[in-house]
PDB file of N, CA and C in Angstrom:
ATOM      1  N   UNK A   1      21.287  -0.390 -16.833  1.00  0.00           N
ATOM      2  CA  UNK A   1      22.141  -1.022 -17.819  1.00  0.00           C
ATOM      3  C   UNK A   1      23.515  -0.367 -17.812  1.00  0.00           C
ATOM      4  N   UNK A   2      24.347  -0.693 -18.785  1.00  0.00           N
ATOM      5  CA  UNK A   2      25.754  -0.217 -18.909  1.00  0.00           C
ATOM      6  C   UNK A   2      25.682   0.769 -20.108  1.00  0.00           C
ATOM      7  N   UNK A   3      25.846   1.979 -19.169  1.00  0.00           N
ATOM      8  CA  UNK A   3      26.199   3.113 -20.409  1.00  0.00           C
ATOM      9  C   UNK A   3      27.360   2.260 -21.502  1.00  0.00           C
ATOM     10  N   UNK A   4      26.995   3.574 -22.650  1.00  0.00           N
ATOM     11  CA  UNK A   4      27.668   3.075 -23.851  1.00  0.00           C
ATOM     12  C   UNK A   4      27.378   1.657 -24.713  1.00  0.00           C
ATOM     13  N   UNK A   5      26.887   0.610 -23.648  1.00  0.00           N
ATOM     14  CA  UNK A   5      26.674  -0.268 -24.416  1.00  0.00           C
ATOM     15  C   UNK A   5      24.970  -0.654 -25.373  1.00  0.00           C
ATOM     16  N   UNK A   6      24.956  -1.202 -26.675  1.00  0.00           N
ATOM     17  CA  UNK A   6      23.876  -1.166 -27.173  1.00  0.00           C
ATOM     18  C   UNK A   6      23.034  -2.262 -26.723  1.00  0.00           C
ATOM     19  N   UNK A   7      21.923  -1.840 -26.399  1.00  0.00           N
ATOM     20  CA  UNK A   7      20.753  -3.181 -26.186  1.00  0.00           C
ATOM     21  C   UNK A   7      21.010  -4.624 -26.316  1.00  0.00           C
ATOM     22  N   UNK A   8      21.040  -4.847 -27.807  1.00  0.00           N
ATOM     23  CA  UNK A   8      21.197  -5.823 -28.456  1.00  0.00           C
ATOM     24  C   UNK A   8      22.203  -6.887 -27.551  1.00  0.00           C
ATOM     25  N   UNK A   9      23.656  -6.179 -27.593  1.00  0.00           N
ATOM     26  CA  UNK A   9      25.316  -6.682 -27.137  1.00  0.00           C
ATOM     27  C   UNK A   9      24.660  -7.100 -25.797  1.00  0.00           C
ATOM     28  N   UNK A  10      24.182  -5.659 -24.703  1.00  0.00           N
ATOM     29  CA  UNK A  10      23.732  -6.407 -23.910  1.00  0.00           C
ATOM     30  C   UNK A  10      22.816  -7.565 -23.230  1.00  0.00           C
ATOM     31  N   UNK A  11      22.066  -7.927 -23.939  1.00  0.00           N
ATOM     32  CA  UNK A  11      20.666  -8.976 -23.958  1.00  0.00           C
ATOM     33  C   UNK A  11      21.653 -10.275 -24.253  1.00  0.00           C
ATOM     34  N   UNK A  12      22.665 -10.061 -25.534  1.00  0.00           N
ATOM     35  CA  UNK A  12      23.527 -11.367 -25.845  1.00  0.00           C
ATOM     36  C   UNK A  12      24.298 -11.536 -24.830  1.00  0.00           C
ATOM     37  N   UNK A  13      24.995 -10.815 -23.905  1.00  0.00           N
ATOM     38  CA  UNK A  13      26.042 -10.992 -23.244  1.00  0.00           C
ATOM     39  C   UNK A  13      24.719 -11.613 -22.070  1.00  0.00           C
ATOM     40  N   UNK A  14      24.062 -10.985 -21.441  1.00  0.00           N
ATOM     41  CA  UNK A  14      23.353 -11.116 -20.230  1.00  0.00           C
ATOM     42  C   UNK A  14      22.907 -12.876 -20.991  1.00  0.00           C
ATOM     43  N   UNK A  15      22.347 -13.614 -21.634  1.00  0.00           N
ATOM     44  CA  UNK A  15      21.946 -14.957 -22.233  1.00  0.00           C
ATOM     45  C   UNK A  15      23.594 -15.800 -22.561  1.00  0.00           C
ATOM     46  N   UNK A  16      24.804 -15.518 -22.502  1.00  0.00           N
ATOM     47  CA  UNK A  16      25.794 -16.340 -22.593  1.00  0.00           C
ATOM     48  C   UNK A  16      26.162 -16.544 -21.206  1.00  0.00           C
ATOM     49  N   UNK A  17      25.408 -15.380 -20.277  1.00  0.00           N
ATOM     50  CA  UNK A  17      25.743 -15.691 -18.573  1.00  0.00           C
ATOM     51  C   UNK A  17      24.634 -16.670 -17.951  1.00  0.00           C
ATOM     52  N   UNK A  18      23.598 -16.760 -18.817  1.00  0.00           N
ATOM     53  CA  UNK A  18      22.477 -17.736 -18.537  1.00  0.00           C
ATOM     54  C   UNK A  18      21.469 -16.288 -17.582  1.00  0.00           C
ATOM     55  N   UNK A  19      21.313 -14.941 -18.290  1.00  0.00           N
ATOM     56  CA  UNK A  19      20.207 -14.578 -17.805  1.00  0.00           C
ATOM     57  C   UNK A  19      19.074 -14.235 -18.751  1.00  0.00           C
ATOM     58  N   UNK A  20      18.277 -13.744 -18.040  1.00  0.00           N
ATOM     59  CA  UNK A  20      16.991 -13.882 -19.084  1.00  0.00           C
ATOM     60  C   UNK A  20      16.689 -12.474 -18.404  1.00  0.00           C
ATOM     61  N   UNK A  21      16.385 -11.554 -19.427  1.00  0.00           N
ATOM     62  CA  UNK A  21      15.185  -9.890 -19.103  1.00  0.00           C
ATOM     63  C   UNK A  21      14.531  -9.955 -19.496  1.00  0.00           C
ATOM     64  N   UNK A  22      13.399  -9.663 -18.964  1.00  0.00           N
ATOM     65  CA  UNK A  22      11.843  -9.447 -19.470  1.00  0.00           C
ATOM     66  C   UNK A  22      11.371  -8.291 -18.931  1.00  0.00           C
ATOM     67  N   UNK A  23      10.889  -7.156 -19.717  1.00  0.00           N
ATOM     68  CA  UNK A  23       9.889  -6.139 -19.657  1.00  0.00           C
ATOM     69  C   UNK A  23       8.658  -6.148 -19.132  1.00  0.00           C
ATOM     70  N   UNK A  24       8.242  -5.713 -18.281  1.00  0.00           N
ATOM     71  CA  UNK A  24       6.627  -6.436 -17.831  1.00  0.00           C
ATOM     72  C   UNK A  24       6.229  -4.782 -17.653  1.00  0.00           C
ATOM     73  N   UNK A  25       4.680  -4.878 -18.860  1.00  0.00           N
ATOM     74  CA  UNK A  25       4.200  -3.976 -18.916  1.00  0.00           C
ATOM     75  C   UNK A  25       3.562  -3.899 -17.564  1.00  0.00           C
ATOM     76  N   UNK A  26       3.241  -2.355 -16.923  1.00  0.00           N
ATOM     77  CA  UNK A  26       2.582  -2.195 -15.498  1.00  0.00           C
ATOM     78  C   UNK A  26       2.060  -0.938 -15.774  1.00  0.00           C
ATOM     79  N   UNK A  27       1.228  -0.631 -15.582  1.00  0.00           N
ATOM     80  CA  UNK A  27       0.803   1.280 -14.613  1.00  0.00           C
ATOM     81  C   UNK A  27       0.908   1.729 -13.298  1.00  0.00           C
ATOM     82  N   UNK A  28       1.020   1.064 -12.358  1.00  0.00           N
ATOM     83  CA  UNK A  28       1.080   1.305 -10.891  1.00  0.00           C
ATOM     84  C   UNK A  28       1.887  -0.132 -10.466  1.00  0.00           C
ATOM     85  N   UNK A  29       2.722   0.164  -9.327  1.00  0.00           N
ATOM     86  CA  UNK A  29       3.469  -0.880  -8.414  1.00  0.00           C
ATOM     87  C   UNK A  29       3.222  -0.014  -6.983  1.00  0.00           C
ATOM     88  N   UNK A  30       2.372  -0.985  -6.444  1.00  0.00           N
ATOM     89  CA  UNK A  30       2.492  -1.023  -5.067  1.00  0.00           C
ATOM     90  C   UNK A  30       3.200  -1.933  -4.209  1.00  0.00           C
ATOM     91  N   UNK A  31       4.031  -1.200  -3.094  1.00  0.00           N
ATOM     92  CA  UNK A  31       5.111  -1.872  -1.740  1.00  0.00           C
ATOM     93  C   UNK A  31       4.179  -1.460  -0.459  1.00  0.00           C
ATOM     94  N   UNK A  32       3.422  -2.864  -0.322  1.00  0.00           N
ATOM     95  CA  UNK A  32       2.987  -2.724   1.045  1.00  0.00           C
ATOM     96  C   UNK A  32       3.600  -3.212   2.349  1.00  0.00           C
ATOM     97  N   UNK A  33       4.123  -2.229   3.070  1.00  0.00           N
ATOM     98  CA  UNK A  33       4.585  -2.022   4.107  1.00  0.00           C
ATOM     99  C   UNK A  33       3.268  -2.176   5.517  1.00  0.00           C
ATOM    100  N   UNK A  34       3.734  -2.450   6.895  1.00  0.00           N
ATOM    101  CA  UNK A  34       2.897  -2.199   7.897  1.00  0.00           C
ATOM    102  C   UNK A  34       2.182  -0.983   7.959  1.00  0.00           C
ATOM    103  N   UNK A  35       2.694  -0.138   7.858  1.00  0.00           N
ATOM    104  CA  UNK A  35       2.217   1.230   8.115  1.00  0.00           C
ATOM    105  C   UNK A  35       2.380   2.457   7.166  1.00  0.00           C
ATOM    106  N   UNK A  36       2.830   2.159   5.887  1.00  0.00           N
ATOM    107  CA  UNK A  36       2.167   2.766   4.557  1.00  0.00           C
ATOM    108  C   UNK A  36       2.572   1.804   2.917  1.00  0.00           C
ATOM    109  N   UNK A  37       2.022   2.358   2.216  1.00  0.00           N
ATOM    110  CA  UNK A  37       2.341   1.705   0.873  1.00  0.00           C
ATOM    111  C   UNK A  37       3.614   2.610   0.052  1.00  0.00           C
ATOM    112  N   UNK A  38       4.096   2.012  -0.530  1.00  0.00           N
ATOM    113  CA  UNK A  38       5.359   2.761  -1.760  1.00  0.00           C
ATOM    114  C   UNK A  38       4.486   2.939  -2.867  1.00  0.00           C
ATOM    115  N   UNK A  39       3.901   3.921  -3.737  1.00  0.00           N
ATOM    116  CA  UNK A  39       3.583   3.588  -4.664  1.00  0.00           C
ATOM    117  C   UNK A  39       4.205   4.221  -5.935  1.00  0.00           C
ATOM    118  N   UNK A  40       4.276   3.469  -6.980  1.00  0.00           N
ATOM    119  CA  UNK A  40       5.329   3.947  -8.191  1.00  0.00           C
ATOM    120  C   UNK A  40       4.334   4.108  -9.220  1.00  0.00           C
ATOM    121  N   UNK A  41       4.132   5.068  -9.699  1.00  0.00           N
ATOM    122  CA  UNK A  41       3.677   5.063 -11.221  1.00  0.00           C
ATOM    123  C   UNK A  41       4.446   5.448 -12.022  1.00  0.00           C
ATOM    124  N   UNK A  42       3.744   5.429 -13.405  1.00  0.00           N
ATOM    125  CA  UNK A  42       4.290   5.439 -14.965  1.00  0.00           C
ATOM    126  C   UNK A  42       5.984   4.538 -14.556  1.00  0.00           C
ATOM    127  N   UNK A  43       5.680   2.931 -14.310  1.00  0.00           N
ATOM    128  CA  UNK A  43       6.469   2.292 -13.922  1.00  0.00           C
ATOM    129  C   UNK A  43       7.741   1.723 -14.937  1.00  0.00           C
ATOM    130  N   UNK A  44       8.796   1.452 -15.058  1.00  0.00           N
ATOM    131  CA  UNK A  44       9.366   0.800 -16.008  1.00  0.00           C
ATOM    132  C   UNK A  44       9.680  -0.605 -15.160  1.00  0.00           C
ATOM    133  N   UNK A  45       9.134  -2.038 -15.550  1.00  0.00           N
ATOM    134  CA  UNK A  45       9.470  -2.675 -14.372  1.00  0.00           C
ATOM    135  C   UNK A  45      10.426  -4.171 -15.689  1.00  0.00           C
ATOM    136  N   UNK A  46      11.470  -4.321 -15.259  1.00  0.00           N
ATOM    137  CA  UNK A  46      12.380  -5.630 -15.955  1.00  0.00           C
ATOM    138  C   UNK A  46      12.286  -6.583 -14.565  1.00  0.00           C
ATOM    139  N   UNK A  47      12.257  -7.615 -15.325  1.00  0.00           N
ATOM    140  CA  UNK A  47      12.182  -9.017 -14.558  1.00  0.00           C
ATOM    141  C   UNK A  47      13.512  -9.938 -14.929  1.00  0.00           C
ATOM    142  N   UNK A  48      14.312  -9.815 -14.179  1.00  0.00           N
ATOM    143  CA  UNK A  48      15.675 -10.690 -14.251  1.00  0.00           C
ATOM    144  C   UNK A  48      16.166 -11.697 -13.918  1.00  0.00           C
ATOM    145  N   UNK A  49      16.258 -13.157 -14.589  1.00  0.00           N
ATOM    146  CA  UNK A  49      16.105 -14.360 -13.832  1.00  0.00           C
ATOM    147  C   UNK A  49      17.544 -14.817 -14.399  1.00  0.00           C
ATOM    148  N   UNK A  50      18.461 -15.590 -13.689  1.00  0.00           N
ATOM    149  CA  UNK A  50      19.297 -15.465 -13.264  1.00  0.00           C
ATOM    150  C   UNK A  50      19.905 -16.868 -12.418  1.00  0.00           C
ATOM    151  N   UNK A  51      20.234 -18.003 -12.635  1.00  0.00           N
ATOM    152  CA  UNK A  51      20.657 -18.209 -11.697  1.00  0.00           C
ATOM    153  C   UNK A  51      19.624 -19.561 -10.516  1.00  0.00           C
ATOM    154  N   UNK A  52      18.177 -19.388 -10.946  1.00  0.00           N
ATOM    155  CA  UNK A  52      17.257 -19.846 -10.246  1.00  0.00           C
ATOM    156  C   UNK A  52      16.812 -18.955  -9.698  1.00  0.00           C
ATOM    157  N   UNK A  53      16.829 -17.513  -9.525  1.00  0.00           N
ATOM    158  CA  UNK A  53      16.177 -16.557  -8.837  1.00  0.00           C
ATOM    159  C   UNK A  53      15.616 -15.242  -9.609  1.00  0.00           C
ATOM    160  N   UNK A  54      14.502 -14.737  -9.217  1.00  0.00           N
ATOM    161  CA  UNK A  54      13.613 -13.566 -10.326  1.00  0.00           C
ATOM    162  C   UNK A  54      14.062 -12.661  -9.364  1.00  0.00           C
ATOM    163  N   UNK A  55      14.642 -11.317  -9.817  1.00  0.00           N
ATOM    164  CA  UNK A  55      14.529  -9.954  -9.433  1.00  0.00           C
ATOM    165  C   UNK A  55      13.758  -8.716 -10.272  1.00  0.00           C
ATOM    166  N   UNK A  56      13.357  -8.123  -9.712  1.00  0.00           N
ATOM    167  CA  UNK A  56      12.790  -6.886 -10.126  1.00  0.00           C
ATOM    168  C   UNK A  56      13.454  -5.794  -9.740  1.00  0.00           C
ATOM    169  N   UNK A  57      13.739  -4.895 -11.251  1.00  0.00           N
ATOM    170  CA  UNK A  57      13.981  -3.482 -10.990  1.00  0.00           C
ATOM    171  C   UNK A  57      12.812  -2.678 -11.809  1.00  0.00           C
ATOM    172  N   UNK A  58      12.823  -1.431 -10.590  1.00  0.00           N
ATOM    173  CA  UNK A  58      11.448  -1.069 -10.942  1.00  0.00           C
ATOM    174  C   UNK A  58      12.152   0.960 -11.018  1.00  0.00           C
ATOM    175  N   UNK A  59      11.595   1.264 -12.265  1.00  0.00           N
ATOM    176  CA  UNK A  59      11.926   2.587 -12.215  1.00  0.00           C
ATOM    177  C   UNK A  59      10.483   3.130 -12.146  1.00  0.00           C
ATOM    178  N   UNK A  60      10.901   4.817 -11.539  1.00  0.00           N
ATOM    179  CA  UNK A  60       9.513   5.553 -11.921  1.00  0.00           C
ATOM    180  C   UNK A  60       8.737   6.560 -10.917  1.00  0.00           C
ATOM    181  N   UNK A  61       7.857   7.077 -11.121  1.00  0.00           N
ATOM    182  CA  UNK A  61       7.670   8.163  -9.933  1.00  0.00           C
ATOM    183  C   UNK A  61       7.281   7.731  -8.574  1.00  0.00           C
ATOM    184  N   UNK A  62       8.082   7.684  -7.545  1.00  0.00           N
ATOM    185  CA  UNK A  62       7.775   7.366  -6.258  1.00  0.00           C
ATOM    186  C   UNK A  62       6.589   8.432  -5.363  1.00  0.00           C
ATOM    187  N   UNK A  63       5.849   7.465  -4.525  1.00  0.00           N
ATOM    188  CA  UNK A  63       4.972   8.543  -3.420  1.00  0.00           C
ATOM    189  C   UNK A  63       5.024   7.251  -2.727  1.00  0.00           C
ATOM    190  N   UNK A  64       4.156   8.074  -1.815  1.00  0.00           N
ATOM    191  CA  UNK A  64       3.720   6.978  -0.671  1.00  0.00           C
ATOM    192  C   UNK A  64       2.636   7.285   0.212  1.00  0.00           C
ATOM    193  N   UNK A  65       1.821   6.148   0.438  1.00  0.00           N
ATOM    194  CA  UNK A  65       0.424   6.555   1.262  1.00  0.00           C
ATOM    195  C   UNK A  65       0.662   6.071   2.472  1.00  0.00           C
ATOM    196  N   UNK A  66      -0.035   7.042   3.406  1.00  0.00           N
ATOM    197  CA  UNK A  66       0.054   6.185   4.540  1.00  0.00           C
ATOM    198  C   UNK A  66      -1.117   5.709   5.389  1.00  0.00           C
ATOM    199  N   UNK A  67      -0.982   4.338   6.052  1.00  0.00           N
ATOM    200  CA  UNK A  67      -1.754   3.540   5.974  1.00  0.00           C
ATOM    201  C   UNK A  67      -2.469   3.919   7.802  1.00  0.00           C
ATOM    202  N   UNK A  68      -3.806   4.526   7.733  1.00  0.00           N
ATOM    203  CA  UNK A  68      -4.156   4.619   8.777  1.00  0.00           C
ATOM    204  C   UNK A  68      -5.023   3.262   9.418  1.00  0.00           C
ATOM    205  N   UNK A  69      -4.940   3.049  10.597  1.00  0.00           N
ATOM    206  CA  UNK A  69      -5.802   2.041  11.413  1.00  0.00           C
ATOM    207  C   UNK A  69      -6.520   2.399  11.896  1.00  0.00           C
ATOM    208  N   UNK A  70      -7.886   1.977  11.344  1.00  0.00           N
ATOM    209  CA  UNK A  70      -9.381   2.277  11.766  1.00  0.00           C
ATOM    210  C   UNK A  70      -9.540   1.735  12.867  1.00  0.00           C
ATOM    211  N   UNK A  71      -9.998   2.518  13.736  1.00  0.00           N
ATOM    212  CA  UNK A  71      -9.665   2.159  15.474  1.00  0.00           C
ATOM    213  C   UNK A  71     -10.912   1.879  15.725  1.00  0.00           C
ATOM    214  N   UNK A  72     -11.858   1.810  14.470  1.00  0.00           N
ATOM    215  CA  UNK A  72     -14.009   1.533  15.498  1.00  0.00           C
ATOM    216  C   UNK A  72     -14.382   1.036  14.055  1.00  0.00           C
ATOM    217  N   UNK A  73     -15.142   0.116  14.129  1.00  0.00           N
ATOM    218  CA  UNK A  73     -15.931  -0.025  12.947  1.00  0.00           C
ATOM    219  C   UNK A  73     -17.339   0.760  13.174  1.00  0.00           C
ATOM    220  N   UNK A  74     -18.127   0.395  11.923  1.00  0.00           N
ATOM    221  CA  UNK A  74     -19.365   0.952  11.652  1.00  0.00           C
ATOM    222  C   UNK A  74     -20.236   0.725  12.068  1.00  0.00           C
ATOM    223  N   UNK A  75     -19.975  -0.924  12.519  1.00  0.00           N
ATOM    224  CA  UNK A  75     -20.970  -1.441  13.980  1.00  0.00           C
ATOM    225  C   UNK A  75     -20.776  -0.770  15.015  1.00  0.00           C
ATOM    226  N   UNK A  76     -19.500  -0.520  15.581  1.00  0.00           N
ATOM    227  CA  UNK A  76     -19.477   0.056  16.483  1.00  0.00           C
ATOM    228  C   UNK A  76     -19.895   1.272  16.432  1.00  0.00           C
ATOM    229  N   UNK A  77     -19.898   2.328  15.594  1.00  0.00           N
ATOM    230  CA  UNK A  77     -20.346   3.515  15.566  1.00  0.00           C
ATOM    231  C   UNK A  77     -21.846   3.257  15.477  1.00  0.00           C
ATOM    232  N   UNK A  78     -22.372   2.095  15.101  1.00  0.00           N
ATOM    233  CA  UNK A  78     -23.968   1.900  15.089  1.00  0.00           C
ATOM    234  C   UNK A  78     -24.743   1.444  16.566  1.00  0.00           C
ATOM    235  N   UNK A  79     -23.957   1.062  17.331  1.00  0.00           N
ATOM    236  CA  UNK A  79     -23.729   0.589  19.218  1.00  0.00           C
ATOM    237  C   UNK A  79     -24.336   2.061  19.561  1.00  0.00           C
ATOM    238  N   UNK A  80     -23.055   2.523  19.041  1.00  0.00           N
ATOM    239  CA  UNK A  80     -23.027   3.771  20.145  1.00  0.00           C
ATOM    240  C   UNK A  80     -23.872   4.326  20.049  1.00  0.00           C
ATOM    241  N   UNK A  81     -24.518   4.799  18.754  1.00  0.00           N
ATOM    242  CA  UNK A  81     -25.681   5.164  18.410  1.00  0.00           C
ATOM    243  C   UNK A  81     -26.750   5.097  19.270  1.00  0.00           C
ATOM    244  N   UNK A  82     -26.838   3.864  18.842  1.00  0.00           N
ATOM    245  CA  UNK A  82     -28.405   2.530  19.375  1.00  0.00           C
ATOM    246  C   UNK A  82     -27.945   3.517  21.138  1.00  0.00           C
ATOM    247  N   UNK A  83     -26.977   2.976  21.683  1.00  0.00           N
ATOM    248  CA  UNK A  83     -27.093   2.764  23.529  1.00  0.00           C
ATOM    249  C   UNK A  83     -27.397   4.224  23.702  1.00  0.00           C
ATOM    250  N   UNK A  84     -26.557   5.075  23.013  1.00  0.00           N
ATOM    251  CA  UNK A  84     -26.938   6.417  23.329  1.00  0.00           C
ATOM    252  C   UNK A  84     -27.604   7.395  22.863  1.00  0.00           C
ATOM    253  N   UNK A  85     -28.208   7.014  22.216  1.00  0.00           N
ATOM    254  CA  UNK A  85     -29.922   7.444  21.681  1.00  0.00           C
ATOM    255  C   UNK A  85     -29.480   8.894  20.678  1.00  0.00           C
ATOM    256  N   UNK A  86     -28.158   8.265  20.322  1.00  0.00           N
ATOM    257  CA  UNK A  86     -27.627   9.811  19.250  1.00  0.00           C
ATOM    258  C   UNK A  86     -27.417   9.436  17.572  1.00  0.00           C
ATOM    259  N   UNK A  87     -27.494  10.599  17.132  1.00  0.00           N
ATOM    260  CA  UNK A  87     -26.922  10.119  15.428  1.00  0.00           C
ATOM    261  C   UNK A  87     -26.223   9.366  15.548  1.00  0.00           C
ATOM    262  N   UNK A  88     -25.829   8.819  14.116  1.00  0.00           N
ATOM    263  CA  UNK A  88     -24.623   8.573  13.767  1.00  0.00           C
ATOM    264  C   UNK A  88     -23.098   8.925  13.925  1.00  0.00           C
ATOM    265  N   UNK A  89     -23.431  10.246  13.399  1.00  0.00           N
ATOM    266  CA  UNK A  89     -22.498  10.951  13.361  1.00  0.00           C
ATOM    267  C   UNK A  89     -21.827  11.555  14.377  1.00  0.00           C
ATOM    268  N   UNK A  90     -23.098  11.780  15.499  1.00  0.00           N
ATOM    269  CA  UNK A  90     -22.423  11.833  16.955  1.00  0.00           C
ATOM    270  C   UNK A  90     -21.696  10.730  17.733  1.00  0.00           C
ATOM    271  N   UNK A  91     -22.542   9.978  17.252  1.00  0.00           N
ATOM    272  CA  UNK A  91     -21.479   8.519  17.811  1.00  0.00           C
ATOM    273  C   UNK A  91     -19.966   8.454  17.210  1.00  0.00           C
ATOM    274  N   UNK A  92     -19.679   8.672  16.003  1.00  0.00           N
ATOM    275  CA  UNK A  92     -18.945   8.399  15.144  1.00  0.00           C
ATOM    276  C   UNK A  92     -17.631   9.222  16.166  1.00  0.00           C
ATOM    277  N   UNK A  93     -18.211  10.334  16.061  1.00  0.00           N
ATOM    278  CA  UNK A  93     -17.092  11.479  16.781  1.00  0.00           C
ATOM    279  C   UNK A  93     -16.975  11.474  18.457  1.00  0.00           C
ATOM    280  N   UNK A  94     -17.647  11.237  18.705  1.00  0.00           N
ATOM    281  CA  UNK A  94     -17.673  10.580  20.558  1.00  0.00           C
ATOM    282  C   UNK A  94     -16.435   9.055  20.416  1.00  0.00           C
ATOM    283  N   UNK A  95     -16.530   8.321  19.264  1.00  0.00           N
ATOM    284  CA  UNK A  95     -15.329   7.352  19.065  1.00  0.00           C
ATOM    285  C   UNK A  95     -14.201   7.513  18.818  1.00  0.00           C
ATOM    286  N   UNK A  96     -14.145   8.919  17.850  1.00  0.00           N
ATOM    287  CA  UNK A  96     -12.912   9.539  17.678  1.00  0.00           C
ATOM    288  C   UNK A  96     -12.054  10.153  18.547  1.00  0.00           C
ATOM    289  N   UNK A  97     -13.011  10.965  19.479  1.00  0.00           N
ATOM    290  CA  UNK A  97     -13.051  11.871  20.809  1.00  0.00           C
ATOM    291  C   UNK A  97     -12.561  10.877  21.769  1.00  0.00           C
ATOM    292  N   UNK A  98     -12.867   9.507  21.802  1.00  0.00           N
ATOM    293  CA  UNK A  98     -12.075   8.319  22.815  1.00  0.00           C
ATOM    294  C   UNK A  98     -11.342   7.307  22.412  1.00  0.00           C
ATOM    295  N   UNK A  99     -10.745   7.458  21.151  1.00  0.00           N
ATOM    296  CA  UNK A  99      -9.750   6.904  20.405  1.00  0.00           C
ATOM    297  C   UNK A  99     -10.359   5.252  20.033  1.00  0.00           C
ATOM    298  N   UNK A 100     -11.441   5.067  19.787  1.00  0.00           N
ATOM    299  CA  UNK A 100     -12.419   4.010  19.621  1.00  0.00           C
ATOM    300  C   UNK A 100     -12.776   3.335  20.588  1.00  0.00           C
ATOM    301  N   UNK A 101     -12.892   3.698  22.114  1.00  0.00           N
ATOM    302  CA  UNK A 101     -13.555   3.022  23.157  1.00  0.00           C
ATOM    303  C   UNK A 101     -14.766   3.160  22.880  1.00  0.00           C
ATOM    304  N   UNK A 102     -15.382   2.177  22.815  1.00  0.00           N
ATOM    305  CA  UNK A 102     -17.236   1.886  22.668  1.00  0.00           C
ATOM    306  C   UNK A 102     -17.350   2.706  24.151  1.00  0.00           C
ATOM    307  N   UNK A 103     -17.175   1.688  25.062  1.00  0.00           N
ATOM    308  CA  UNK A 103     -18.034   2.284  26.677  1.00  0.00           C
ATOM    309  C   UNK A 103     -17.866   3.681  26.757  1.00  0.00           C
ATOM    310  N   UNK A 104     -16.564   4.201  26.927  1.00  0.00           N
ATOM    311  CA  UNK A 104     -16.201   5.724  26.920  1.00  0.00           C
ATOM    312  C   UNK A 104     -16.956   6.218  25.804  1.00  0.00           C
ATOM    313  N   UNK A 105     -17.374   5.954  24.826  1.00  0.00           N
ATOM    314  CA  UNK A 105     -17.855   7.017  23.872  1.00  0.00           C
ATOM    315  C   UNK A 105     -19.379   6.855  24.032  1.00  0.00           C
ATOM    316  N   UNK A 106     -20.326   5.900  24.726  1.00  0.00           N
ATOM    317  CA  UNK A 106     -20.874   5.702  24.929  1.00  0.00           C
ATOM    318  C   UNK A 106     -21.494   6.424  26.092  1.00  0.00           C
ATOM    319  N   UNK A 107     -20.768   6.383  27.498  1.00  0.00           N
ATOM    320  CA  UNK A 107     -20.498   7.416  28.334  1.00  0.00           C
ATOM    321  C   UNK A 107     -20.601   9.070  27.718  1.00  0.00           C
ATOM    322  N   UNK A 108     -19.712   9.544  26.802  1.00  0.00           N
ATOM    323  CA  UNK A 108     -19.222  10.654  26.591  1.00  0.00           C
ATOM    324  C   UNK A 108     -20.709  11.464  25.625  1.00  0.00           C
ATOM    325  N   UNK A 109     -21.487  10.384  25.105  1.00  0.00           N
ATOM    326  CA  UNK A 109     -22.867  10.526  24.280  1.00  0.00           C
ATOM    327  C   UNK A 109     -24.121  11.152  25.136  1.00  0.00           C
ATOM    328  N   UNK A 110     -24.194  10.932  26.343  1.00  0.00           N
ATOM    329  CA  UNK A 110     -25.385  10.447  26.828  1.00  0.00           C
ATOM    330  C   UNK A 110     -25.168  11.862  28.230  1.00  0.00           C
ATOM    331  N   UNK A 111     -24.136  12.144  28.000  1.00  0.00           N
ATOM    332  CA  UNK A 111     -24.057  13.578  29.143  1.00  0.00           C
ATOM    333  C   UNK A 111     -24.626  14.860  28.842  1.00  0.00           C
TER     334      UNK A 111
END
């Protein structure tokens, strides 16, 4: 907002320009990105329409996760298993150990 000025003045002035603010209660805002999320808590988020168009400004504590790609599923760690007559858990890490190649980890089980 505009320092110095009071709420009120501003809400009237922003509605003689034809905008509209709205407060939208939140606890978390997530920005999902390809390869991690933005996440904001204890959010302050206004909704500003304007014109024919909604914007969001969003205040508040920023982090961010990042988004790993599971390179084998659980079937597959259950393959490897089955073909190579090992735990789970050995399979699991024989997938990790070959960056999720079934055959190679399959191979890498059974030596």
């Amino acid at each position: 907002m505009m320092p110095g000025m009071n709420p009120k003045q501003m809400k009237n002035m922003m509605k003689q320009m034809g905008m509209q603010m709205t407060e939208i209660e939140a606890s978390e805002v997530v920005i999902k990105c390809s390869d991690k999320e933005i996440v904001i808590l204890n959010p302050q988020v206004s909704k500003v329409k304007a014109m024919g168009n909604e914007t969001f400004q969003i205040v508040g504590d920023v982090s961010e996760r990042s988004l790993e790609v599971e390179k084998f599923t659980s079937e597959d760690v259950k393959m490897v298993a089955e073909q190579g007559e090992v735990s789970e858990d050995a399979a699991r890490k024989a997938l990790e150990d070959t960056d999720g190649d079934i055959a190679e980890a399959i191979l890498k089980v059974q030596e």
